[in-house]
C-alpha atoms as a PDB file:
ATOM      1  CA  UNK A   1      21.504  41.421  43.146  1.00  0.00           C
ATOM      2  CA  UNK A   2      18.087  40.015  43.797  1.00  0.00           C
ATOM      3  CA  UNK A   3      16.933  38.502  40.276  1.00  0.00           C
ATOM      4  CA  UNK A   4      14.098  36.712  41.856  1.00  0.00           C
ATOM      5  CA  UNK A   5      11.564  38.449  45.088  1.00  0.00           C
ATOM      6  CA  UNK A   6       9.501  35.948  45.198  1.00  0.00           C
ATOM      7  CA  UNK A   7      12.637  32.991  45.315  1.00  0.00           C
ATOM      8  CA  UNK A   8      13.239  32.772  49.246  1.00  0.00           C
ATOM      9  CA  UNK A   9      15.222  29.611  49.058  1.00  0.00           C
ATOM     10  CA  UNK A  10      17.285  30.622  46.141  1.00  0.00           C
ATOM     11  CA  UNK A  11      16.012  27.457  44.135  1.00  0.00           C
ATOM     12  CA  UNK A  12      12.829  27.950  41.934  1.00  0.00           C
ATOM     13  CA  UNK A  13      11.347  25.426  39.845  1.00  0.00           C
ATOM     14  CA  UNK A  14       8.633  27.342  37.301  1.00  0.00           C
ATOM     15  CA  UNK A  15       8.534  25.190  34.840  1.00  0.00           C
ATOM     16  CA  UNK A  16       4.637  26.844  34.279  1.00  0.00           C
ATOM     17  CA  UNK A  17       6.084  29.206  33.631  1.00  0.00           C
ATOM     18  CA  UNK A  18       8.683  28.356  31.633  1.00  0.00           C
ATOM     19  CA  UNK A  19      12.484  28.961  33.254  1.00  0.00           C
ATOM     20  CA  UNK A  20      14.007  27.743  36.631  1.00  0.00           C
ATOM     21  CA  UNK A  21      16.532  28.309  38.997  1.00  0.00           C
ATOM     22  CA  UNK A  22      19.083  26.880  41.074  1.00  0.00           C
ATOM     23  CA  UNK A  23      21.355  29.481  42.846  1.00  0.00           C
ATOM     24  CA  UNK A  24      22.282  32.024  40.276  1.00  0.00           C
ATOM     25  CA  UNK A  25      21.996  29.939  37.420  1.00  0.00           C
ATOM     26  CA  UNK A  26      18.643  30.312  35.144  1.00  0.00           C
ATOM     27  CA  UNK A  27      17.096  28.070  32.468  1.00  0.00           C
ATOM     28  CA  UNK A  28      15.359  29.660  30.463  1.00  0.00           C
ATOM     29  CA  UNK A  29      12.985  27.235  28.091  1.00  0.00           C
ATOM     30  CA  UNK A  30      12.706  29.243  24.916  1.00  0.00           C
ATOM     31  CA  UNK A  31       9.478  27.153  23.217  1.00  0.00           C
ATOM     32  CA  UNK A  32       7.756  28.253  25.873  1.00  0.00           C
ATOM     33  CA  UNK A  33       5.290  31.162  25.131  1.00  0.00           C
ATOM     34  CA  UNK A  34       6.251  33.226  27.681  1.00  0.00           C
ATOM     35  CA  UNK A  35       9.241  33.844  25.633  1.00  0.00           C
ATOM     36  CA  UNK A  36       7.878  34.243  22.428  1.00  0.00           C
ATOM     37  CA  UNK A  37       8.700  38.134  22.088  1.00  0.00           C
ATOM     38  CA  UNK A  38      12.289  36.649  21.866  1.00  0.00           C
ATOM     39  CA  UNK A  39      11.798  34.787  18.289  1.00  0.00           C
ATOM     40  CA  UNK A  40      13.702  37.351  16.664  1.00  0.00           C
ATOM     41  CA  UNK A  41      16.241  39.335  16.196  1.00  0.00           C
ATOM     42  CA  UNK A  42      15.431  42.769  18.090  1.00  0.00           C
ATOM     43  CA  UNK A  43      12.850  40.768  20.142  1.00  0.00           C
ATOM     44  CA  UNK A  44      12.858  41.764  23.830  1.00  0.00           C
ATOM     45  CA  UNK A  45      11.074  41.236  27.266  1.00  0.00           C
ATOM     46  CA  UNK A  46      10.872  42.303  30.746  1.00  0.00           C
ATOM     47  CA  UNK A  47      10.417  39.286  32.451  1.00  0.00           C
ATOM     48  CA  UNK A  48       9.052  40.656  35.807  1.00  0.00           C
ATOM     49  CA  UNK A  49       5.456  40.151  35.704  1.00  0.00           C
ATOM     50  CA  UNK A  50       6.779  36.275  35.174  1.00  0.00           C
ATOM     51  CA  UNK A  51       9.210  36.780  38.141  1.00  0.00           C
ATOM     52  CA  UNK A  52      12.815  37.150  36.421  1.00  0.00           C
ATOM     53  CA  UNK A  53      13.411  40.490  37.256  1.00  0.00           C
ATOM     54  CA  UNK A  54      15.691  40.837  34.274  1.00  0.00           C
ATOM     55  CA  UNK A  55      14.956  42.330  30.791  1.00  0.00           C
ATOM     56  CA  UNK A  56      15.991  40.138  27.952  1.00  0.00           C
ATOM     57  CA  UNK A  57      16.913  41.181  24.263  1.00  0.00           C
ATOM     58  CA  UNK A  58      17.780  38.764  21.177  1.00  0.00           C
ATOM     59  CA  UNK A  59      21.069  40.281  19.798  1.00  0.00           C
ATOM     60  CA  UNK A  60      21.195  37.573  16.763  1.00  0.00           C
ATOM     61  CA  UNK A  61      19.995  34.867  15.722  1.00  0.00           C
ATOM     62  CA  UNK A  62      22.798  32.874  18.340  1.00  0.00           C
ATOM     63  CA  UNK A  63      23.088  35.351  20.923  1.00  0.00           C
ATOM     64  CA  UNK A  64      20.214  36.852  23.835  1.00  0.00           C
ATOM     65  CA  UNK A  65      21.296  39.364  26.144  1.00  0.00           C
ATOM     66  CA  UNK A  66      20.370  39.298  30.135  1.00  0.00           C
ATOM     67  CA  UNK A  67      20.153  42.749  31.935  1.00  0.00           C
ATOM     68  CA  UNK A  68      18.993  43.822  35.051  1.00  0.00           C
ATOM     69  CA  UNK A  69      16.049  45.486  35.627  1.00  0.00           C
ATOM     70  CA  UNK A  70      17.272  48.125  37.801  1.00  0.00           C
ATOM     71  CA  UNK A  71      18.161  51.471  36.386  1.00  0.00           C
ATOM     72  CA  UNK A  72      21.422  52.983  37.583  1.00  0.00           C
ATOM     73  CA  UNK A  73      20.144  56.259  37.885  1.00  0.00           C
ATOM     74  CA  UNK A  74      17.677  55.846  40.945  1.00  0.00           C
ATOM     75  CA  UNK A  75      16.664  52.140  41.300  1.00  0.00           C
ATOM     76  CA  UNK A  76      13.644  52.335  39.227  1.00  0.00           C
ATOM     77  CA  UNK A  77      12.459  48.904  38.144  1.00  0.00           C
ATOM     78  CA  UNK A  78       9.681  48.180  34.725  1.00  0.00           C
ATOM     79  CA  UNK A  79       9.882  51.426  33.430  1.00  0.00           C
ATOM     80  CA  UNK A  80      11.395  50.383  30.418  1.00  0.00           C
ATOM     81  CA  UNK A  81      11.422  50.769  26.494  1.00  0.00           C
ATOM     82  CA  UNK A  82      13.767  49.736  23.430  1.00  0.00           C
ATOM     83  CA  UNK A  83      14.636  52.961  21.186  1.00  0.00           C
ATOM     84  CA  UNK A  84      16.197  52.616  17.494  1.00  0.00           C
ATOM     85  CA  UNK A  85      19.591  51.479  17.820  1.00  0.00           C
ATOM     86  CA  UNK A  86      18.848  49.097  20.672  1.00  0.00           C
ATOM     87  CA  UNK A  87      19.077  51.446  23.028  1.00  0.00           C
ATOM     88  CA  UNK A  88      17.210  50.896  26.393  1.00  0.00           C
ATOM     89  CA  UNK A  89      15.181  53.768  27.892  1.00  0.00           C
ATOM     90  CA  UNK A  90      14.157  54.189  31.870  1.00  0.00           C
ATOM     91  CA  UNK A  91      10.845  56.250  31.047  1.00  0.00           C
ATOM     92  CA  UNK A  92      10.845  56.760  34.838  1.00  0.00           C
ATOM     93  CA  UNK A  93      13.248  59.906  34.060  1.00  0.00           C
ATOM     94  CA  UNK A  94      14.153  59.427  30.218  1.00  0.00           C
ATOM     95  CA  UNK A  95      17.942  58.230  31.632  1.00  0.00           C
ATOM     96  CA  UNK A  96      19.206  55.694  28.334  1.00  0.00           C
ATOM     97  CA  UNK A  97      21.136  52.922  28.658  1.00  0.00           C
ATOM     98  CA  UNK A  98      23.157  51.082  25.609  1.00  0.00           C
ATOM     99  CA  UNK A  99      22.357  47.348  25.080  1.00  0.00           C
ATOM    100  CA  UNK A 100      26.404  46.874  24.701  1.00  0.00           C
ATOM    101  CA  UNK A 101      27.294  45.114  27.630  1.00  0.00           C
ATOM    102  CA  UNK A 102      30.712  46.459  27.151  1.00  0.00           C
ATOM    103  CA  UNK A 103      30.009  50.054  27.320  1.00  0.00           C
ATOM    104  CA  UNK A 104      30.402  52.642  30.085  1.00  0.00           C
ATOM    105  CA  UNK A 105      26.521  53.544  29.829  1.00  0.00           C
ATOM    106  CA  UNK A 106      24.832  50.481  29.431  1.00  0.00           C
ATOM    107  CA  UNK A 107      23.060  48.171  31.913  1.00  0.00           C
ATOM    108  CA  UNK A 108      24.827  45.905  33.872  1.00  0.00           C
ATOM    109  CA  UNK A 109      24.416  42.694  31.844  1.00  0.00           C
ATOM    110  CA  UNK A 110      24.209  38.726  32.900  1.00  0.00           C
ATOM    111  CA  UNK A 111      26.804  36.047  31.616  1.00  0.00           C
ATOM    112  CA  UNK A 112      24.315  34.104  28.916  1.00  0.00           C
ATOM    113  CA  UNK A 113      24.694  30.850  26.632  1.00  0.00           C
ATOM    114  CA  UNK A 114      21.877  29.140  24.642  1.00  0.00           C
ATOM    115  CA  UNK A 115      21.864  25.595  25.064  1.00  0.00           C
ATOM    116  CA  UNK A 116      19.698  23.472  22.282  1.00  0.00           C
ATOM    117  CA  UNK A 117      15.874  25.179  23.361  1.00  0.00           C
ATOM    118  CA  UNK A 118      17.229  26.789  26.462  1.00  0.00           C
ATOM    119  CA  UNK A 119      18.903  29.851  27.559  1.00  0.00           C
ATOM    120  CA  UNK A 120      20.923  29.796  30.805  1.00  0.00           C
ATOM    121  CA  UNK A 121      21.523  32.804  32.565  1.00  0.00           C
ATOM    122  CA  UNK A 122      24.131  33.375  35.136  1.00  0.00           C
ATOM    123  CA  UNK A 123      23.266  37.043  37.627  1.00  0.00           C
END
């Protein structure tokens, strides 16, 4: 899956705007204000318009979430909003998605660890 259009050599170093990447590994610096909508608990983004073409939600106060950015139904991409429950809705269609990695009809979701300030993100 392409996380990254714009990444032709597969390593990106955007420290401006605050993640890189080297392969399929992300780092993810979470001080920097780009990520500021994931603070707290319930907090999400969609970080295309930065160029991670993932969506990101903060689970708990330990644990964010990676998904992609796709929706299964037809491909659509940024058409996204977070219902009640954490539940993630393609407004392309109204197709919803669970935020439980785990479940049958969620989004497919990215390995992710934070490390000190940093959250790395294997696609």
């Amino acid at each position: 899956m392409d996380i990254d259009d714009n990444n032709d050599n597969n390593d990106n170093n955007n420290d401006s705007l605050g993640f890189s990447s080297s392969g399929s590994i992300f780092t993810i610096d979470l001080t920097h204000p780009n990520f500021s909508n994931l603070s707290s608990v319930g907090g999400w983004m969609n970080g295309f318009s930065i160029g991670l073409n993932m969506l990101l939600l903060r689970i708990s106060s330990d644990h964010i979430q990676a998904y992609s950015n796709s929706c299964p139904h037809n491909g659509t991409r940024n058409q996204w909003s977070l219902q009640s429950g954490n539940i993630f809705r393609c407004n392309n269609h109204g197709y919803t998605y669970n935020s439980q990695c785990n479940n049958s009809n969620s989004l497919p979701c990215y390995s992710t660890n934070i490390d000190g300030t940093n959250l790395i993100v294997a696609t």
